[in-house]
N, C-alpha and C. Protein backbone atom coordinates (compact mmCIF):
# COMPACT_ATOMS: atom_id res chain seq x y z
N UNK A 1 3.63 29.32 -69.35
CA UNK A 1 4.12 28.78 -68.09
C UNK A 1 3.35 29.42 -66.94
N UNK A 2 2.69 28.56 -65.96
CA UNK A 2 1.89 28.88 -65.04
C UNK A 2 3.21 29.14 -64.13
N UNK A 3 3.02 30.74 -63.03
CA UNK A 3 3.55 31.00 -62.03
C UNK A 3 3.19 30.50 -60.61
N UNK A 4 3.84 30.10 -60.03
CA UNK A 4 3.94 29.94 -58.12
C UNK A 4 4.02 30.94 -57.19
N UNK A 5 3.13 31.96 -56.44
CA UNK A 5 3.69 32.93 -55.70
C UNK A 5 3.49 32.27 -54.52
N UNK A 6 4.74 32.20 -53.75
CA UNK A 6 4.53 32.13 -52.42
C UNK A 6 5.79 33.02 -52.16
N UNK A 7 5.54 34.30 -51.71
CA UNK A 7 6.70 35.05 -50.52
C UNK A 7 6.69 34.77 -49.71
N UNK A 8 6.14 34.35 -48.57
CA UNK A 8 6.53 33.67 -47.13
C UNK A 8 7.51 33.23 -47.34
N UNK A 9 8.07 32.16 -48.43
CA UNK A 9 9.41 31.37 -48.55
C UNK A 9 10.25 32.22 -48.72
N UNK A 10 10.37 33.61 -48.98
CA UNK A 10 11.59 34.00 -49.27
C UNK A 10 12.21 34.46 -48.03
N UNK A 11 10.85 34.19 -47.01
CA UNK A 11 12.08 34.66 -45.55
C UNK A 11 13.32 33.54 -44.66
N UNK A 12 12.41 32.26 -45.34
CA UNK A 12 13.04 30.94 -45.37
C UNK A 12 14.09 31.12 -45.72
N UNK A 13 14.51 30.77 -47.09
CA UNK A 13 15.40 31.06 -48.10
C UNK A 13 16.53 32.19 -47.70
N UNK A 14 16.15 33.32 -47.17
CA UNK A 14 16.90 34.14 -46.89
C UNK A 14 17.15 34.13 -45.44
N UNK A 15 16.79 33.03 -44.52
CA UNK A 15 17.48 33.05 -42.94
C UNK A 15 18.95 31.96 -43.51
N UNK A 16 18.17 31.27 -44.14
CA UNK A 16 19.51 30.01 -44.43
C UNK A 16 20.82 30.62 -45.26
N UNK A 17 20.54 32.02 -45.91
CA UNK A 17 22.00 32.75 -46.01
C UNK A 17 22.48 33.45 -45.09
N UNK A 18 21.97 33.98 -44.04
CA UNK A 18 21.87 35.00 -43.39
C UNK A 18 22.42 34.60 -41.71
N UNK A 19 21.68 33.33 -41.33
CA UNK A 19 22.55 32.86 -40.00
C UNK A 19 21.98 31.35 -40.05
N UNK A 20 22.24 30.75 -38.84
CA UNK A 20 21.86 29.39 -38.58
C UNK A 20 21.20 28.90 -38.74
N UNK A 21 20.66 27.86 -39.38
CA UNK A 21 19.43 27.35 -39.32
C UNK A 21 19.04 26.69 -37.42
N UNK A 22 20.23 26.20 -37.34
CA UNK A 22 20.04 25.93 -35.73
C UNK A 22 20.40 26.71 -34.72
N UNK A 23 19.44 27.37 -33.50
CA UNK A 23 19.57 28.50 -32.78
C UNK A 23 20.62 27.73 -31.70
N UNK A 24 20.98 28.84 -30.94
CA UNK A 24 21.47 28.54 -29.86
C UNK A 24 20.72 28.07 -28.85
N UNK A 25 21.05 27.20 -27.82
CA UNK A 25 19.91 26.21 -26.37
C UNK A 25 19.99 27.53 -25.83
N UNK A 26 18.73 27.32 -24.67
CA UNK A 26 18.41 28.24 -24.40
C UNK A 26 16.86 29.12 -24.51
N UNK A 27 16.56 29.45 -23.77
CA UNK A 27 14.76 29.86 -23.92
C UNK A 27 15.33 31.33 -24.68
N UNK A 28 16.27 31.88 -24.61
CA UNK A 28 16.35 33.43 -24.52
C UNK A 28 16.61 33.31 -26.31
N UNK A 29 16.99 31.84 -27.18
CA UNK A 29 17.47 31.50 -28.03
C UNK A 29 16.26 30.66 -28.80
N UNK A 30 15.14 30.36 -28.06
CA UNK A 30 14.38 29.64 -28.58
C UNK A 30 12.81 30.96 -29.06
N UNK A 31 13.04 29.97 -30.37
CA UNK A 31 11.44 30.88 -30.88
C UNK A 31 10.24 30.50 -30.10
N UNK A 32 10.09 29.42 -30.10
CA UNK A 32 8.40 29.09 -28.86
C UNK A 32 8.79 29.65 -27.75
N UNK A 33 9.84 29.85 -27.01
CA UNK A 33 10.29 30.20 -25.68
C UNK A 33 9.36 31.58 -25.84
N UNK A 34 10.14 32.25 -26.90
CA UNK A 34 10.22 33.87 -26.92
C UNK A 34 8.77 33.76 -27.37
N UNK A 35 7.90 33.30 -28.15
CA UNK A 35 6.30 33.50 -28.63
C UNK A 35 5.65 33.06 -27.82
N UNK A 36 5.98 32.06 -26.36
CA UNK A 36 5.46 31.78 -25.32
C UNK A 36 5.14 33.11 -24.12
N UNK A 37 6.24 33.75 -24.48
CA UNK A 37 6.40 34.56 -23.19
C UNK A 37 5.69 36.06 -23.63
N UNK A 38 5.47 36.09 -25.09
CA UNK A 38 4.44 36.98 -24.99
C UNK A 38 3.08 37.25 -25.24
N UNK A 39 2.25 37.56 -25.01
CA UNK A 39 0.91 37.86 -25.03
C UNK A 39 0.23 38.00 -26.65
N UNK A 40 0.73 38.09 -27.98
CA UNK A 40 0.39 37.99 -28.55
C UNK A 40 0.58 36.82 -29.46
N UNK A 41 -0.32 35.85 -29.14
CA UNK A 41 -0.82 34.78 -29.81
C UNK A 41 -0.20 34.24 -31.56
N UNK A 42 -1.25 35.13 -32.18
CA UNK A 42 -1.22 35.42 -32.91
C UNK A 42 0.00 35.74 -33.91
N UNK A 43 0.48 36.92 -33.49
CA UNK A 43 1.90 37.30 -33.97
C UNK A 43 2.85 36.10 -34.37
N UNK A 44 3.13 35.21 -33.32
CA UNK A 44 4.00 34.02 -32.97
C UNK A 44 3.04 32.85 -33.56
N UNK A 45 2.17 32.65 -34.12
CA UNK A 45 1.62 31.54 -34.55
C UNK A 45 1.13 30.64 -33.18
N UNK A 46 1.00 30.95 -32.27
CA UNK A 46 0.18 30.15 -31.48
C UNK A 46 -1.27 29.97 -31.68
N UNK A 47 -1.48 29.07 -32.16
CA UNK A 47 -3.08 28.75 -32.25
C UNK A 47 -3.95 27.89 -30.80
N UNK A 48 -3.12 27.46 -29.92
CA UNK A 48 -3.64 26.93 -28.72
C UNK A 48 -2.63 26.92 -27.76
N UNK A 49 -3.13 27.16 -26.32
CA UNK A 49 -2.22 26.77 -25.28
C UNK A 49 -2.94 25.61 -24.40
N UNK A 50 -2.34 25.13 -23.31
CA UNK A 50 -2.93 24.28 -22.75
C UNK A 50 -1.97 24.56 -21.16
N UNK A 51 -2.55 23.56 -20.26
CA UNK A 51 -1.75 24.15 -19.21
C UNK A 51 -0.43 23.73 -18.94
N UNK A 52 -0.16 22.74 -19.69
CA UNK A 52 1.51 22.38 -20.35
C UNK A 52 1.88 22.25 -21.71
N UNK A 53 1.20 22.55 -22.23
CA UNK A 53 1.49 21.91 -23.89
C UNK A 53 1.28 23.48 -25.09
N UNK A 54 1.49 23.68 -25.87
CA UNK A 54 1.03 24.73 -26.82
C UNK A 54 1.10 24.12 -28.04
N UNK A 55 -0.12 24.74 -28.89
CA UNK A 55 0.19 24.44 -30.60
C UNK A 55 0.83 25.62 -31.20
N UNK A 56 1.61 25.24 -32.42
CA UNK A 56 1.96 26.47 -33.32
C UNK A 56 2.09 25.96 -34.62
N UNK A 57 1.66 26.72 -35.30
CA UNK A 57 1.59 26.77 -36.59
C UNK A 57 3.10 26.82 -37.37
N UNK A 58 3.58 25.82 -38.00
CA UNK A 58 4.81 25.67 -38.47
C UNK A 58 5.06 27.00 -39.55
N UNK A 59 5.71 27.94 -39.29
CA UNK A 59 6.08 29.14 -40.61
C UNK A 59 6.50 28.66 -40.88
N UNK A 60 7.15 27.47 -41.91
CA UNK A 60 7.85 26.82 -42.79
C UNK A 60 7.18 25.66 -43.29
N UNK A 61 5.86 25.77 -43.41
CA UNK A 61 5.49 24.09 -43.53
C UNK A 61 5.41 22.86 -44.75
N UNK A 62 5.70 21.71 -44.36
CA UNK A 62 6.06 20.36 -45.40
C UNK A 62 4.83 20.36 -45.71
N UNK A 63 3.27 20.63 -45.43
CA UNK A 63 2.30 20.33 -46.44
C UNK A 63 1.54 21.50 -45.47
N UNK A 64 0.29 21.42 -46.25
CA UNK A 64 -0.76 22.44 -45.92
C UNK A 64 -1.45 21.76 -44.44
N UNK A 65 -1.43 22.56 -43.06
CA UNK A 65 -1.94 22.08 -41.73
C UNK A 65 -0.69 21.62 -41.04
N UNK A 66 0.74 22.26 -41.06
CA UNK A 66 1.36 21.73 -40.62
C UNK A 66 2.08 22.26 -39.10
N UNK A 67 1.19 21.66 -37.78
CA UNK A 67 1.74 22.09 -36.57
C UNK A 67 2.52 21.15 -35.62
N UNK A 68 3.31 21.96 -34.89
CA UNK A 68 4.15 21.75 -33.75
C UNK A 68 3.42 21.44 -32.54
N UNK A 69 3.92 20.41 -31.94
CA UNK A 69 3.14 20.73 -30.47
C UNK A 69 4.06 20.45 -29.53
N UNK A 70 4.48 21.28 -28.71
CA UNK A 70 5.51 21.18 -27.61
C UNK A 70 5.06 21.63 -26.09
N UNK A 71 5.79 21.39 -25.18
CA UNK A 71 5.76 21.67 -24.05
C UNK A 71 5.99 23.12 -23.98
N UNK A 72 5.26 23.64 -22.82
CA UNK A 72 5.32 25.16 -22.42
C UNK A 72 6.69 25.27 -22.16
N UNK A 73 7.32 24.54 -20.89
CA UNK A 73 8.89 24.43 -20.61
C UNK A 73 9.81 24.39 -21.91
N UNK A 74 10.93 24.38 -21.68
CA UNK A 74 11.93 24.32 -22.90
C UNK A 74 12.67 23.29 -22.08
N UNK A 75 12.84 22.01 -22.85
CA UNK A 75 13.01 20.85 -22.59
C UNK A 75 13.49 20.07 -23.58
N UNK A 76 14.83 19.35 -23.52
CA UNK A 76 15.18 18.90 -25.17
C UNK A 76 14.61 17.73 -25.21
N UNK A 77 14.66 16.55 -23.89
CA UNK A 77 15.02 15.14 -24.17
C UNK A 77 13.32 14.84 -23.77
N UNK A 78 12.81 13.51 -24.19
CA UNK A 78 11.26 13.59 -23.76
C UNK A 78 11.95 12.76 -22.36
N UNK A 79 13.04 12.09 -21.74
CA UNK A 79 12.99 11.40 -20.56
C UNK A 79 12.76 12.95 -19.76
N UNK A 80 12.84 13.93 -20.35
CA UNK A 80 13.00 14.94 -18.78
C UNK A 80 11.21 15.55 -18.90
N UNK A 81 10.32 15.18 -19.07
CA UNK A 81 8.84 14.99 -19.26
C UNK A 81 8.40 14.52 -17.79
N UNK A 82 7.83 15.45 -17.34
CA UNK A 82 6.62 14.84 -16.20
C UNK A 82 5.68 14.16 -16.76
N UNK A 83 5.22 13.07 -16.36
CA UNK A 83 4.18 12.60 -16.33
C UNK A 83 2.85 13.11 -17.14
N UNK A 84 2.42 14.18 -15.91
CA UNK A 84 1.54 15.19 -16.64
C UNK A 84 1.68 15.48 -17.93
N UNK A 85 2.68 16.35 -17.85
CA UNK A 85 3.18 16.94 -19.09
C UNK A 85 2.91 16.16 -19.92
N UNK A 86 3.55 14.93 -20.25
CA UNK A 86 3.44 13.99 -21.06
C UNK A 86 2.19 13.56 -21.63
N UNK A 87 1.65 13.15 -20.78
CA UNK A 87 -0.20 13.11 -20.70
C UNK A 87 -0.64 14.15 -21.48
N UNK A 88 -0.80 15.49 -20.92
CA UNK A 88 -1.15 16.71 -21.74
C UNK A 88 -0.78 17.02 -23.12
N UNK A 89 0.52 16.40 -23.60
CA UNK A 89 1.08 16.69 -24.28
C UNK A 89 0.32 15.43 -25.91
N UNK A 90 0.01 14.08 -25.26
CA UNK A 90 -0.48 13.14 -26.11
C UNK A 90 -2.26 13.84 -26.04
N UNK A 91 -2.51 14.38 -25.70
CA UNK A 91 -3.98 14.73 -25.11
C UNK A 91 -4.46 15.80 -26.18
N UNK A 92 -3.23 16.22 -26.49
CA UNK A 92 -3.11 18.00 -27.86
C UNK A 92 -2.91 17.17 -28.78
N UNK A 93 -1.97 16.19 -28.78
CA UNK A 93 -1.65 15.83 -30.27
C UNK A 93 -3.05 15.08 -31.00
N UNK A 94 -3.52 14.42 -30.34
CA UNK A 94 -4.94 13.37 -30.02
C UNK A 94 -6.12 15.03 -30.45
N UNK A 95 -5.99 15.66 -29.96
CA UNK A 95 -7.10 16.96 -30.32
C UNK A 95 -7.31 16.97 -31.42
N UNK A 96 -5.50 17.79 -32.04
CA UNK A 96 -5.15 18.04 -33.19
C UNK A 96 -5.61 17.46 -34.38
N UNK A 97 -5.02 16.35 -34.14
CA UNK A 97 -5.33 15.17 -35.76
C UNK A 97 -7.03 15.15 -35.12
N UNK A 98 -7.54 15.49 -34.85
CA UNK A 98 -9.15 14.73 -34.82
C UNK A 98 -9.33 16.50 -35.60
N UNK A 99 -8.66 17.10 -35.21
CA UNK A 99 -9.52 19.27 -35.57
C UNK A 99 -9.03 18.82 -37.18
N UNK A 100 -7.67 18.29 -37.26
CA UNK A 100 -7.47 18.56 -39.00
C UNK A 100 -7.87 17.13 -39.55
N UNK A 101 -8.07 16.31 -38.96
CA UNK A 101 -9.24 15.42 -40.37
C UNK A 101 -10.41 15.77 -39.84
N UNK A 102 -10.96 16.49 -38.97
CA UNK A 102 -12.14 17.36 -39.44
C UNK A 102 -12.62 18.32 -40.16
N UNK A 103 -11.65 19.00 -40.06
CA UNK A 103 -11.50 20.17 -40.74
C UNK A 103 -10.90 20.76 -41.86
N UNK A 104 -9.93 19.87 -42.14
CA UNK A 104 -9.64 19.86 -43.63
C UNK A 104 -9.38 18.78 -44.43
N UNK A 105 -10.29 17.46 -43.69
CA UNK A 105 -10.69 16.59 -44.49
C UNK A 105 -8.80 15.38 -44.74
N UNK A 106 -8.13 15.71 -43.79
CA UNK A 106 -7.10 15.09 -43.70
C UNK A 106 -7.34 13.43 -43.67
N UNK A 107 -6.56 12.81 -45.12
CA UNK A 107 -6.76 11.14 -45.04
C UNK A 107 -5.52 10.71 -43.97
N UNK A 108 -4.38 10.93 -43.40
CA UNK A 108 -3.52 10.20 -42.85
C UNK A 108 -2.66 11.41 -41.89
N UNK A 109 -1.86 11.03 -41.75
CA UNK A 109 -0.83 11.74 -40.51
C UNK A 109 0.81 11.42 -41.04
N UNK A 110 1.81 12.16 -41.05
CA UNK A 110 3.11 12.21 -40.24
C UNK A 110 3.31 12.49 -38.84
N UNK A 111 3.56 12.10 -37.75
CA UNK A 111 3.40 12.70 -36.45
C UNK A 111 4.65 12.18 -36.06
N UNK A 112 5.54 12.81 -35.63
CA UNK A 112 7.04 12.64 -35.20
C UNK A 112 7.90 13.67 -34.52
N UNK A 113 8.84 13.02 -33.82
CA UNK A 113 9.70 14.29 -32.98
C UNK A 113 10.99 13.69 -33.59
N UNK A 114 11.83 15.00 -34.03
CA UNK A 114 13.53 14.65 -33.72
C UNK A 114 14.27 15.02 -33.27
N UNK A 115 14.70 13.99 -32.53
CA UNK A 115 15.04 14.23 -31.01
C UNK A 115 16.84 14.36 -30.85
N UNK A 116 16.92 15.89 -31.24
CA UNK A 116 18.31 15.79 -31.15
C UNK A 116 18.85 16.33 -32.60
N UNK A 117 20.09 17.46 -32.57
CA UNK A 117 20.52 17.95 -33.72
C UNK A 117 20.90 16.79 -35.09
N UNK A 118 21.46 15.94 -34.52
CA UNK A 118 22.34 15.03 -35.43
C UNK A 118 20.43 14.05 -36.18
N UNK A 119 19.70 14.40 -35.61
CA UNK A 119 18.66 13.77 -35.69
C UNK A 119 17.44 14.55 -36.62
N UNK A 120 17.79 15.92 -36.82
CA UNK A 120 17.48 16.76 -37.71
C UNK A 120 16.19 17.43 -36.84
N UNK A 121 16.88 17.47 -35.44
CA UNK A 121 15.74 19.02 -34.87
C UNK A 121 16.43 20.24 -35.33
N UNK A 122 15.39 20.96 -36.09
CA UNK A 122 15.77 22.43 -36.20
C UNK A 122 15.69 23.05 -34.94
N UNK A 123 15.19 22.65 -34.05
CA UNK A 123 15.41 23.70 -32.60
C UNK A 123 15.51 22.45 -31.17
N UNK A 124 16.86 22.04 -31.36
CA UNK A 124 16.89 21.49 -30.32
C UNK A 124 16.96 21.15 -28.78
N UNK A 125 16.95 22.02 -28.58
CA UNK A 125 16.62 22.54 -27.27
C UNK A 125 15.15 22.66 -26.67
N UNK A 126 14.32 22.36 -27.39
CA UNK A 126 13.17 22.51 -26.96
C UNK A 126 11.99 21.19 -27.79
N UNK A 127 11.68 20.36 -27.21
CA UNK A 127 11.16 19.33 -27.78
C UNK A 127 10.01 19.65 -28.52
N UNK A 128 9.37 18.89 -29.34
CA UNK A 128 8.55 19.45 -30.02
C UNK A 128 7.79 18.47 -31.12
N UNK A 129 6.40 17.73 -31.61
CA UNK A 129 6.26 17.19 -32.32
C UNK A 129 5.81 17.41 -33.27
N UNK A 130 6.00 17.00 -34.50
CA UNK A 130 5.43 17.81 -35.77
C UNK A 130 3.88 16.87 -36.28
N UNK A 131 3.01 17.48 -36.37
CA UNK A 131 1.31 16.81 -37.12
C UNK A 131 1.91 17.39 -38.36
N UNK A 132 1.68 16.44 -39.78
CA UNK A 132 1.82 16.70 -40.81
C UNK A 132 0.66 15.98 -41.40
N UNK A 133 -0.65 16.90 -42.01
CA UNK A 133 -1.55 16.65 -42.75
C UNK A 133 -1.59 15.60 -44.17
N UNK A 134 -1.61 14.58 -44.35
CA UNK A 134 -1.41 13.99 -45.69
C UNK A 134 -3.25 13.77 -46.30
N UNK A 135 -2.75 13.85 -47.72
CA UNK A 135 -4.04 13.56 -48.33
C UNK A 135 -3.43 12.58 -49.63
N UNK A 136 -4.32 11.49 -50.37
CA UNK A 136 -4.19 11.00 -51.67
C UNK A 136 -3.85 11.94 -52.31
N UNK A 137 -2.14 11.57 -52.72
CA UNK A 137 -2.06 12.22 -54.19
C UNK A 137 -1.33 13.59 -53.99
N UNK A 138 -1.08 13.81 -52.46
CA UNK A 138 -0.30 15.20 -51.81
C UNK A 138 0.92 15.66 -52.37
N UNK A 139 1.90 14.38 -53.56
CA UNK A 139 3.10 14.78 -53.73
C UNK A 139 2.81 15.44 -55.08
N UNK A 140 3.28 15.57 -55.80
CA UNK A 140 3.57 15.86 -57.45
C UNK A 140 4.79 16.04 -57.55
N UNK A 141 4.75 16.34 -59.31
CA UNK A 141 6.27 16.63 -59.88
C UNK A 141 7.09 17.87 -58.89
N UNK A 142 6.54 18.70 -58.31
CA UNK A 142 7.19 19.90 -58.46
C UNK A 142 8.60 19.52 -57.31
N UNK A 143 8.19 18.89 -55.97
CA UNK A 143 9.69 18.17 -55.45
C UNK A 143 10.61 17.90 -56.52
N UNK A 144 10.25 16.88 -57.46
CA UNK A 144 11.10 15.77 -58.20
C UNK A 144 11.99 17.37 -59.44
N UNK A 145 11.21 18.07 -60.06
CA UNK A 145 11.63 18.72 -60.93
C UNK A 145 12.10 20.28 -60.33
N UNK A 146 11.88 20.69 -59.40
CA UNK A 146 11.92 21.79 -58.84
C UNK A 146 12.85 22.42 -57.92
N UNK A 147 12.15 21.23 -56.81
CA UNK A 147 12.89 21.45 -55.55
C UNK A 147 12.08 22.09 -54.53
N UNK A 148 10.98 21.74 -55.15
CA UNK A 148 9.93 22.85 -54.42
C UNK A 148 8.63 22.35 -54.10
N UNK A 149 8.04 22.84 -53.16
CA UNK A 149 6.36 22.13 -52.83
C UNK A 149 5.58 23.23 -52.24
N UNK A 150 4.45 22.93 -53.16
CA UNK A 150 3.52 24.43 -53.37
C UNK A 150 2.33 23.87 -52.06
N UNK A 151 2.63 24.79 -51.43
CA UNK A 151 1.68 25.19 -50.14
C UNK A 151 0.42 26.12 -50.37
N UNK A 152 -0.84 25.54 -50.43
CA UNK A 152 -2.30 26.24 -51.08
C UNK A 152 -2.72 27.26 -50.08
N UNK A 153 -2.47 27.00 -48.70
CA UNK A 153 -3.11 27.43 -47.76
C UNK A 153 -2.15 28.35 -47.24
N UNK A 154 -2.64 29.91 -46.61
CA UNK A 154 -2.16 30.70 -46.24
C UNK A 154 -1.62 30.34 -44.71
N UNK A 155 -0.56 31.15 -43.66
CA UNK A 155 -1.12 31.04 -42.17
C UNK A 155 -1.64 31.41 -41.80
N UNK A 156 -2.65 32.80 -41.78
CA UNK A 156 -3.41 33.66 -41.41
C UNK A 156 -4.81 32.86 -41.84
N UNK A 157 -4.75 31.93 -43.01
CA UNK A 157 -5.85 31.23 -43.22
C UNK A 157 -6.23 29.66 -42.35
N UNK A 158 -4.90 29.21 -42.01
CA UNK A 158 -5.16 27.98 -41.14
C UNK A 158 -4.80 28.12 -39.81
N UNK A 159 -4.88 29.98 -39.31
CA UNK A 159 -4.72 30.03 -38.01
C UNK A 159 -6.18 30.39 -38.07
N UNK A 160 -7.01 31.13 -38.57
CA UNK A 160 -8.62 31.28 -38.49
C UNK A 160 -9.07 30.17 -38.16
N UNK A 161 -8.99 28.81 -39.36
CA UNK A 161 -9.81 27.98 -38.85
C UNK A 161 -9.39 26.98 -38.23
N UNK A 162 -8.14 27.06 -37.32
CA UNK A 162 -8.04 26.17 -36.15
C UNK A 162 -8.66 27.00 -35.48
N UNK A 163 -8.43 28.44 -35.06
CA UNK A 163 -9.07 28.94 -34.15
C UNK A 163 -10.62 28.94 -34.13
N UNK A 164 -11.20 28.58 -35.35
CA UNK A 164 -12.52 28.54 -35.20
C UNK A 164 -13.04 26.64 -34.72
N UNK A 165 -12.15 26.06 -35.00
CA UNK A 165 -12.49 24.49 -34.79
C UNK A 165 -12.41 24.76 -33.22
N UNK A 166 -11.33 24.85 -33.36
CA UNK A 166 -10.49 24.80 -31.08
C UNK A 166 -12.25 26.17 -30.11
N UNK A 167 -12.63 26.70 -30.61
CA UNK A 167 -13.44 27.29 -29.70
C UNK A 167 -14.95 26.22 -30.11
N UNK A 168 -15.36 25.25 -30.92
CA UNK A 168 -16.20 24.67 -31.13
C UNK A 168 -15.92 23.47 -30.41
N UNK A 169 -15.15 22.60 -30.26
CA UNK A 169 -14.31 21.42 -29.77
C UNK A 169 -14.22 21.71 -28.38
């Protein structure tokens, strides 16, 4: 029997015994709020900022390349979106999918927001859209028999090479 190591998941696994999966509203309650407001990038999975918009690297992700892109503000509903913002905000997502089917050879997209708890935002209070990388052939047994989906790519490995695409681009 071939083994699966991924520990990253066990911090997953162990927030969902441990407290909420959904934080309290609130910037002082929100994770991008709090990885916004400090200076290390990195630490918090920010792989880009913009002058309204930021990327982050999903610590939990549904396939390999899987980022967030939200507004700098903490903002739940997209009607409360400036203009700008808005603009800036389609302008990252439009980056994005062009850096990951460049860069890791991505055939298709999931790209979606849910907008609202009952709607299955894990952090609702702060809007946010998810890029989900698809390729031919991305599912296998291990969902159907498991419960589980094996992630190839490290974050420390797909924060390098966004960061190396985003300074070429």
């Amino acid at each position: 029997m071939e083994q699966l190591w991924a520990p990253w998941r066990l911090a997953y696994a162990a927030a969902l015994k441990t407290e909420s999966v959904l934080p309290g509203d609130g910037p002082d309650s929100c994770f991008l709020c709090r990885g916004l407001a400090d200076s290390d990038d990195r630490k918090h999975l920010i792989v880009h900022r913009t002058e309204h918009s930021c990327v982050v690297l999903n610590k939990f992700p549904y396939n390999n390349g899987h980022l967030l892109v939200a507004p700098l503000a903490h903002l739940a509903k997209l009607q409360e979106l400036p203009d700008d913002v808005l603009l800036d905000l389609q302008r990252t997502l439009r980056k994005m999918l062009g850096i990951l089917e460049r860069s890791m050879c991505a055939e298709g997209f999931n790209v979606g927001l849910n907008l609202g708890k009952v709607a299955g935002a894990g952090l609702p209070g702060h809007l946010h859209w998810h890029i989900v990388p698809r390729w031919s052939g991305d599912t296998n047994f291990m969902p159907v028999f498991t419960d589980a989906k094996v992630i190839v790519q490290s974050l420390d490995s797909l924060y390098d090479l966004l960061e190396k695409e985003l300074k070429c681009d």
